[in-house]
N, C-alpha and C. Protein backbone atom coordinates (compact mmCIF):
# COMPACT_ATOMS: atom_id res chain seq x y z
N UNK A 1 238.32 -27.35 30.31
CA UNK A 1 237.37 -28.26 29.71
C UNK A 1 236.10 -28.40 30.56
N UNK A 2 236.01 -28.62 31.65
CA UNK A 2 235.17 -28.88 32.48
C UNK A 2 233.86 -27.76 32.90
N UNK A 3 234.80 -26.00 32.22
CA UNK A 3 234.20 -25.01 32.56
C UNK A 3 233.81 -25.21 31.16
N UNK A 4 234.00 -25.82 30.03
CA UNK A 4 233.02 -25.62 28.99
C UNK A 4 231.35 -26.46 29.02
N UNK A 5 231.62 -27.81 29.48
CA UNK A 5 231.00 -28.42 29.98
C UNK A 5 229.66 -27.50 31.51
N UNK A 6 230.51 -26.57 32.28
CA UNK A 6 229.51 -26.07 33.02
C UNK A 6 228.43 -24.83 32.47
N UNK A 7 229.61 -24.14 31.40
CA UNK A 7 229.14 -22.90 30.54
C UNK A 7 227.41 -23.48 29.50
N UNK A 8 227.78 -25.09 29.56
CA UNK A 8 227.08 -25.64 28.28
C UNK A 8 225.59 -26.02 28.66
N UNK A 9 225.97 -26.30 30.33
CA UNK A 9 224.92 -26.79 31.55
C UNK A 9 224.05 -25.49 31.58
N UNK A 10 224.80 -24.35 32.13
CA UNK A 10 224.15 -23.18 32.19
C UNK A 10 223.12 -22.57 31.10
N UNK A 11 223.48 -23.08 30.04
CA UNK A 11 222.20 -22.64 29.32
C UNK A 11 220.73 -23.27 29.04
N UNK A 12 221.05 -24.29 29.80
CA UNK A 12 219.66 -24.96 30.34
C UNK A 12 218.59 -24.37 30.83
N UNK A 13 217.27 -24.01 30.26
CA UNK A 13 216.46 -23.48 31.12
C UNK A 13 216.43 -23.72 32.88
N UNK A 14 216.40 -22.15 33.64
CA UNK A 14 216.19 -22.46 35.16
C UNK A 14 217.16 -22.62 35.78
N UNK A 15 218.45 -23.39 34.84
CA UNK A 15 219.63 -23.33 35.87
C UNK A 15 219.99 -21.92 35.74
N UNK A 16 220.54 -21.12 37.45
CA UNK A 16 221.10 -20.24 37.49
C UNK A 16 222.82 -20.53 37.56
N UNK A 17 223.26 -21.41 37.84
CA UNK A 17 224.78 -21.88 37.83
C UNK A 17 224.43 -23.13 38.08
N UNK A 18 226.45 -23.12 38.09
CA UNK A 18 226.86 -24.98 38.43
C UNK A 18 228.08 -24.89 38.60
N UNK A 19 228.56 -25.72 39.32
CA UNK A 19 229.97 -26.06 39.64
C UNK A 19 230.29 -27.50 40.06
N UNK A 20 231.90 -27.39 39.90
CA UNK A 20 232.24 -28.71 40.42
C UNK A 20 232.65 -28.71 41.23
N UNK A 21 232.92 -29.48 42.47
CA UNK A 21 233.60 -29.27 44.11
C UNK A 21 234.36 -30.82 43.68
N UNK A 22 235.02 -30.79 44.78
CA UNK A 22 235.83 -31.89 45.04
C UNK A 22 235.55 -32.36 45.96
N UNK A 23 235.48 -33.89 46.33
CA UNK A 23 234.97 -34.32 47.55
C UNK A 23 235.17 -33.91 49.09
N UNK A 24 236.52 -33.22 48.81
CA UNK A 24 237.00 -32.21 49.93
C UNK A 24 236.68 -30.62 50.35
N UNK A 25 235.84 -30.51 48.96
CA UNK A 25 235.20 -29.40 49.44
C UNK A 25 235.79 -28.01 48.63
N UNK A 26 236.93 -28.72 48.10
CA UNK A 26 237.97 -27.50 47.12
C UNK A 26 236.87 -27.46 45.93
N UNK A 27 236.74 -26.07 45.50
CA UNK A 27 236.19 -25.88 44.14
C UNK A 27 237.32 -26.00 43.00
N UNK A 28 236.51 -26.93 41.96
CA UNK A 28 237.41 -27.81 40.90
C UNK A 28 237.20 -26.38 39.80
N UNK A 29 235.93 -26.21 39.75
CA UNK A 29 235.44 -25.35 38.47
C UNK A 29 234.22 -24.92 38.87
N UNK A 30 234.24 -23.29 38.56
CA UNK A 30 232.90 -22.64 38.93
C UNK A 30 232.23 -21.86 37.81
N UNK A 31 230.80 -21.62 37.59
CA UNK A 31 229.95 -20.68 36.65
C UNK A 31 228.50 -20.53 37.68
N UNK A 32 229.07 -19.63 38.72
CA UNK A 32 228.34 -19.41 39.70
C UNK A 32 227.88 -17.99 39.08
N UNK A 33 226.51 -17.33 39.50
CA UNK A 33 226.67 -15.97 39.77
C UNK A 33 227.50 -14.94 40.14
N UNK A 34 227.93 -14.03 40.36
CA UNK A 34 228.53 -13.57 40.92
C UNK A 34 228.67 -12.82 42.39
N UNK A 35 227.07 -12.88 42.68
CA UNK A 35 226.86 -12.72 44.28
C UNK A 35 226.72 -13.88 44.82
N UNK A 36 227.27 -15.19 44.58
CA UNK A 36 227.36 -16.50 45.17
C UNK A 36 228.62 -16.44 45.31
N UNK A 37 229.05 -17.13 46.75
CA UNK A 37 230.48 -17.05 47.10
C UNK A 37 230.52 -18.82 47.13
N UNK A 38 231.50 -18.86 45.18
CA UNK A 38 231.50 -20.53 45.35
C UNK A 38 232.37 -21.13 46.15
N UNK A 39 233.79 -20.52 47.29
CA UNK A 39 234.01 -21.37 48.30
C UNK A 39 233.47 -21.91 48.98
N UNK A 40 232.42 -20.80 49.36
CA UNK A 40 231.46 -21.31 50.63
C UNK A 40 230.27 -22.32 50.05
N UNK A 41 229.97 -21.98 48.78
CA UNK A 41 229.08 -23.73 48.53
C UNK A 41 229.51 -24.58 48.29
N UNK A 42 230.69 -24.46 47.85
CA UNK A 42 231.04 -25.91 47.57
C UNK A 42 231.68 -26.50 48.83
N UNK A 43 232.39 -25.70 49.95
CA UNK A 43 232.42 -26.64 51.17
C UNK A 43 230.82 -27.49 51.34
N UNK A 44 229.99 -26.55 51.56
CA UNK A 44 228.73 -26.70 52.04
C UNK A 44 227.99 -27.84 51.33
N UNK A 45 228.43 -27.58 49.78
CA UNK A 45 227.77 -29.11 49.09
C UNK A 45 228.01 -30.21 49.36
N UNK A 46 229.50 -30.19 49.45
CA UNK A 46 230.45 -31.43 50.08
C UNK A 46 229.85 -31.64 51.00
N UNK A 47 230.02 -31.16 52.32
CA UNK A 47 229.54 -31.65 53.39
C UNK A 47 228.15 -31.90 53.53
N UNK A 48 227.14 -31.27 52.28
CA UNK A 48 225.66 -32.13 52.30
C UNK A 48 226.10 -33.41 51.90
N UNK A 49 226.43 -33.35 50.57
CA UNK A 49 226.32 -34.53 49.73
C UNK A 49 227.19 -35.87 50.80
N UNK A 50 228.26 -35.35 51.05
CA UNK A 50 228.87 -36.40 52.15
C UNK A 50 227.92 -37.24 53.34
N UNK A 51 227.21 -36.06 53.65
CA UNK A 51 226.06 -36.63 54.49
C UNK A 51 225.29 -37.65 54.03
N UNK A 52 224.90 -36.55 53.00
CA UNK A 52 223.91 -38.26 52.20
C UNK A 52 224.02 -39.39 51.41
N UNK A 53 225.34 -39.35 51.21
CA UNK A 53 225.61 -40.49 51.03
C UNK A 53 225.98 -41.41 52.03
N UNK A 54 226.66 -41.08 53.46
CA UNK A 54 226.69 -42.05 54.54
C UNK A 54 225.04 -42.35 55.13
N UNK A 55 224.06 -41.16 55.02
CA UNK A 55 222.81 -41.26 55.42
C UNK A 55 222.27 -42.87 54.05
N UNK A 56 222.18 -42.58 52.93
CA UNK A 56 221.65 -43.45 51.81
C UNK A 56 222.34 -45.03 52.15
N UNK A 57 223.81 -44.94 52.69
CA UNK A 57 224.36 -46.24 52.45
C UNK A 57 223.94 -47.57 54.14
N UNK A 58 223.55 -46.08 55.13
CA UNK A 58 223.50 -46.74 56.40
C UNK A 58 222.15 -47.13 56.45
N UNK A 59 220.98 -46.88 55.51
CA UNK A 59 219.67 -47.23 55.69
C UNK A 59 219.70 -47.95 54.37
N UNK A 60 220.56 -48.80 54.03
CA UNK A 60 220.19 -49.72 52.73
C UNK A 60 219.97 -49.21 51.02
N UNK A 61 220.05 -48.25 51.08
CA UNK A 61 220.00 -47.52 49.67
C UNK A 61 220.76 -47.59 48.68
N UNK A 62 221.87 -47.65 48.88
CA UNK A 62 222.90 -48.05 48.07
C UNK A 62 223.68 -46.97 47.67
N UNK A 63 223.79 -46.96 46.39
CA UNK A 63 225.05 -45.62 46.45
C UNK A 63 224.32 -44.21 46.11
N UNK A 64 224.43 -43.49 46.52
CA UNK A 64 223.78 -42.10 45.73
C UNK A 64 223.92 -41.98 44.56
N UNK A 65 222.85 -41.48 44.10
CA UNK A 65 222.66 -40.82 42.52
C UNK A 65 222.94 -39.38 42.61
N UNK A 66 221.82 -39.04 43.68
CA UNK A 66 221.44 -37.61 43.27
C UNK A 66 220.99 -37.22 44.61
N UNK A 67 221.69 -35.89 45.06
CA UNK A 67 220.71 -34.87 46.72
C UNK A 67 219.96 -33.72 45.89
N UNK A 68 219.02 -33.21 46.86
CA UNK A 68 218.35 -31.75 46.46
C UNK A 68 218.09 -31.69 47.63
N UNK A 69 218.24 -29.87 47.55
CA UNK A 69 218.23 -28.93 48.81
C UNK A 69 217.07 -27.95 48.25
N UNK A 70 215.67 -28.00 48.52
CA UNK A 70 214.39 -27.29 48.16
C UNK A 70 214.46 -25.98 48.76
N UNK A 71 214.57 -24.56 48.68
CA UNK A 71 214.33 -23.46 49.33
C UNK A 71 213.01 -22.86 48.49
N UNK A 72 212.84 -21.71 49.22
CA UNK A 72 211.69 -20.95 48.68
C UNK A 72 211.76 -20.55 47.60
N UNK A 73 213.28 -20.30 47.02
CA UNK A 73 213.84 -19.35 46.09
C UNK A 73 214.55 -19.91 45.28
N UNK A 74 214.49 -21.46 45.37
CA UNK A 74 215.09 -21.97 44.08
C UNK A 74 215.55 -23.53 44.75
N UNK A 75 216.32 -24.38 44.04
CA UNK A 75 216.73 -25.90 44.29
C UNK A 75 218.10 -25.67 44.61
N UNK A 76 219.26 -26.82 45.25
CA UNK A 76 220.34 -27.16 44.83
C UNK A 76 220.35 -28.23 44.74
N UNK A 77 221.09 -28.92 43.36
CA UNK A 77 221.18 -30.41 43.03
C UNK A 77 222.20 -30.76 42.89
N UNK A 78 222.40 -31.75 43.88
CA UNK A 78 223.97 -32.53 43.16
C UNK A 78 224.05 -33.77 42.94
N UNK A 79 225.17 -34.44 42.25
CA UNK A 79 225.07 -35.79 41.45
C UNK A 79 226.49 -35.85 41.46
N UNK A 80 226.63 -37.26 41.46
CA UNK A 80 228.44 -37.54 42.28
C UNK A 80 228.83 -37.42 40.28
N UNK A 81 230.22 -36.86 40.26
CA UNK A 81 230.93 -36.86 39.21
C UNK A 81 232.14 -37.42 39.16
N UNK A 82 232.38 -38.32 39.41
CA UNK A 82 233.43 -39.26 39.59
C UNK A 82 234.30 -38.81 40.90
N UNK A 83 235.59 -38.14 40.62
CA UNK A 83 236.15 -36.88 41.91
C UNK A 83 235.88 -36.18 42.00
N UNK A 84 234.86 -35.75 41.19
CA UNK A 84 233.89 -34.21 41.83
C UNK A 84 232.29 -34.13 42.60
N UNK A 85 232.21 -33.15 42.51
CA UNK A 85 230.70 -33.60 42.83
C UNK A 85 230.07 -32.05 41.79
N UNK A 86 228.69 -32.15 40.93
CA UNK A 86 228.22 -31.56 40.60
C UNK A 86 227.00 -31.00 40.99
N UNK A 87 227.23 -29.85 41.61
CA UNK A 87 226.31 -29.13 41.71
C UNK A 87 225.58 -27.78 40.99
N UNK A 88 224.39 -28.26 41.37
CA UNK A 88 223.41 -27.15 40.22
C UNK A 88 222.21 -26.09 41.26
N UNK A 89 222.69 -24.68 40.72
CA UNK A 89 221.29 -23.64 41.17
C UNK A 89 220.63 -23.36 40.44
N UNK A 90 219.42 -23.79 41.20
CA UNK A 90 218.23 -23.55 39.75
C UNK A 90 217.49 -22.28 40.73
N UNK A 91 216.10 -22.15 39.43
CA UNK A 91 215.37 -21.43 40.10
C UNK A 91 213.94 -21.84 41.13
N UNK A 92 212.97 -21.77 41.81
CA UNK A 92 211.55 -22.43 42.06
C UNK A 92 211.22 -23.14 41.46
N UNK A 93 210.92 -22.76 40.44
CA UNK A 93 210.00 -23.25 39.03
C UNK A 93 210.58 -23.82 38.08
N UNK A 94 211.20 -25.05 38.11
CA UNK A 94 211.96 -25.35 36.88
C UNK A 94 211.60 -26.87 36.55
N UNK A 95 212.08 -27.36 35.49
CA UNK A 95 211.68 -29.15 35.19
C UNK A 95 212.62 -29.99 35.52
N UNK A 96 211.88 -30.33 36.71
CA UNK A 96 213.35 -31.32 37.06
C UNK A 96 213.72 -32.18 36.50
N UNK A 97 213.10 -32.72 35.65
CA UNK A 97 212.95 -33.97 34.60
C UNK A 97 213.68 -33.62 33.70
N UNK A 98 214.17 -32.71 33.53
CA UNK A 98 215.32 -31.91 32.12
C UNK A 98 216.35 -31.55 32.64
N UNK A 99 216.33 -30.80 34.23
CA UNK A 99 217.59 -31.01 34.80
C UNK A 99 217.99 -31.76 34.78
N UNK A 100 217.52 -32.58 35.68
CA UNK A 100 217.96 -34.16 36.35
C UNK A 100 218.90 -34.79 34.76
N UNK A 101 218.16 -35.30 33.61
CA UNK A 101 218.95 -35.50 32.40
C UNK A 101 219.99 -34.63 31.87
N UNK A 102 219.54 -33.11 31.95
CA UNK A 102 221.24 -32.60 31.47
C UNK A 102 222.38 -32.75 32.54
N UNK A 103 222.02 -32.93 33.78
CA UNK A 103 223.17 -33.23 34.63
C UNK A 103 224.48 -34.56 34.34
N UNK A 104 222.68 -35.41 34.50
CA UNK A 104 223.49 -37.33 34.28
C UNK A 104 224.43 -36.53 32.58
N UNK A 105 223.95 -36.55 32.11
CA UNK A 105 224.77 -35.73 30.79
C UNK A 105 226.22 -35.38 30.53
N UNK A 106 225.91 -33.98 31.48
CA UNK A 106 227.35 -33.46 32.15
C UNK A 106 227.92 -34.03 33.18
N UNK A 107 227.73 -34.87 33.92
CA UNK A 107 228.30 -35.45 35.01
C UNK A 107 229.19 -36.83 34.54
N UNK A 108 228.68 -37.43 33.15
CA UNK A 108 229.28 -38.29 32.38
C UNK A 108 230.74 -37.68 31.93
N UNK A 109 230.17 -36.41 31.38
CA UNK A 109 231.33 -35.93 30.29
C UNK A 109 232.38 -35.44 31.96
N UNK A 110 231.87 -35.19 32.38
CA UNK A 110 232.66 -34.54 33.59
C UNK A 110 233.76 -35.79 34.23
N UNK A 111 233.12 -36.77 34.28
CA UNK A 111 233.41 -37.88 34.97
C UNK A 111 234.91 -38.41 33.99
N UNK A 112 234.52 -38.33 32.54
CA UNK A 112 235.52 -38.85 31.35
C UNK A 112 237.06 -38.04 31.73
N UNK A 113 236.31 -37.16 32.32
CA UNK A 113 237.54 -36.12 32.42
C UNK A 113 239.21 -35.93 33.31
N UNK A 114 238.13 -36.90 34.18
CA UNK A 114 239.30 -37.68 35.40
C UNK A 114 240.34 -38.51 34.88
C-alpha cells in the first residue's frame, strides 16, 4: 500500500524518487532510482531528520514539519510520517510549493497507514 502511495508521489513533476524510512533508519518502502542505494539514505535521512528535530525542539521551534538538504544537483525533503519518515529526491529546478503539498498529501495517507 504504501509503495502505491510512493509510485503515486513519483509522478509528480521533478520528483526523482521517494521513500519511507523508519525512525531507525530501516527502509519501510522504496521507489528510489536504481543507482541510489536506499539503505544508505535512509540511514542517512534518519539521522538528518533526527538531528533536526532535536536541533528545532532545543531552540524553541516546536515540532518539525519538514528538513531539506539543497545540493547542486537536486533537493532532499523530508516530512515526519507518523513511524516513518518521508523522504523525497527531486531535481534543481523544481516547485517546491507543489512538492511541499503532494508530500503533506502522501504523508497523511502514509500516516493512516500505521
Amino acid at each position: 500500500m504504501i509503495d502505491r502511495v510512493l509510485l503515486e508521489l513519483n509522478k509528480t513533476e521533478g520528483i526523482k524518487g521517494s521513500m519511507v524510512v523508519g525512525k531507525d533508519g530501516l527502509v519501510i518502502a522504496s521507489q528510489l532510482p536504481g543507482s541510489v542505494d536506499a539503505e544508505l539514505v535512509g540511514a542517512m535521512a534518519s539521522a538528518a531528520f533526527g538531528a533536526a528535530e532535536r536541533t528545532a525542539a532545543e531552540i524553541g521551534m516546536g515540532t518539525l514539519e519538514q528538513t531539506m538538504i539543497e545540493g547542486e544537483h537536486g533537493k532532499t525533503l523530508m516530512v515526519d510520517a507518523g513511524e516513518g519518515i518521508l523522504v523525497v529526491l527531486t531535481d534543481a529546478k523544481v516547485n517546491l510549493g507543489l512538492i511541499r503539498i503532494t508530500m503533506k498529501r502522501a504523508a497523511d495517507k502514509i500516516k493512516a497507514m500505521f
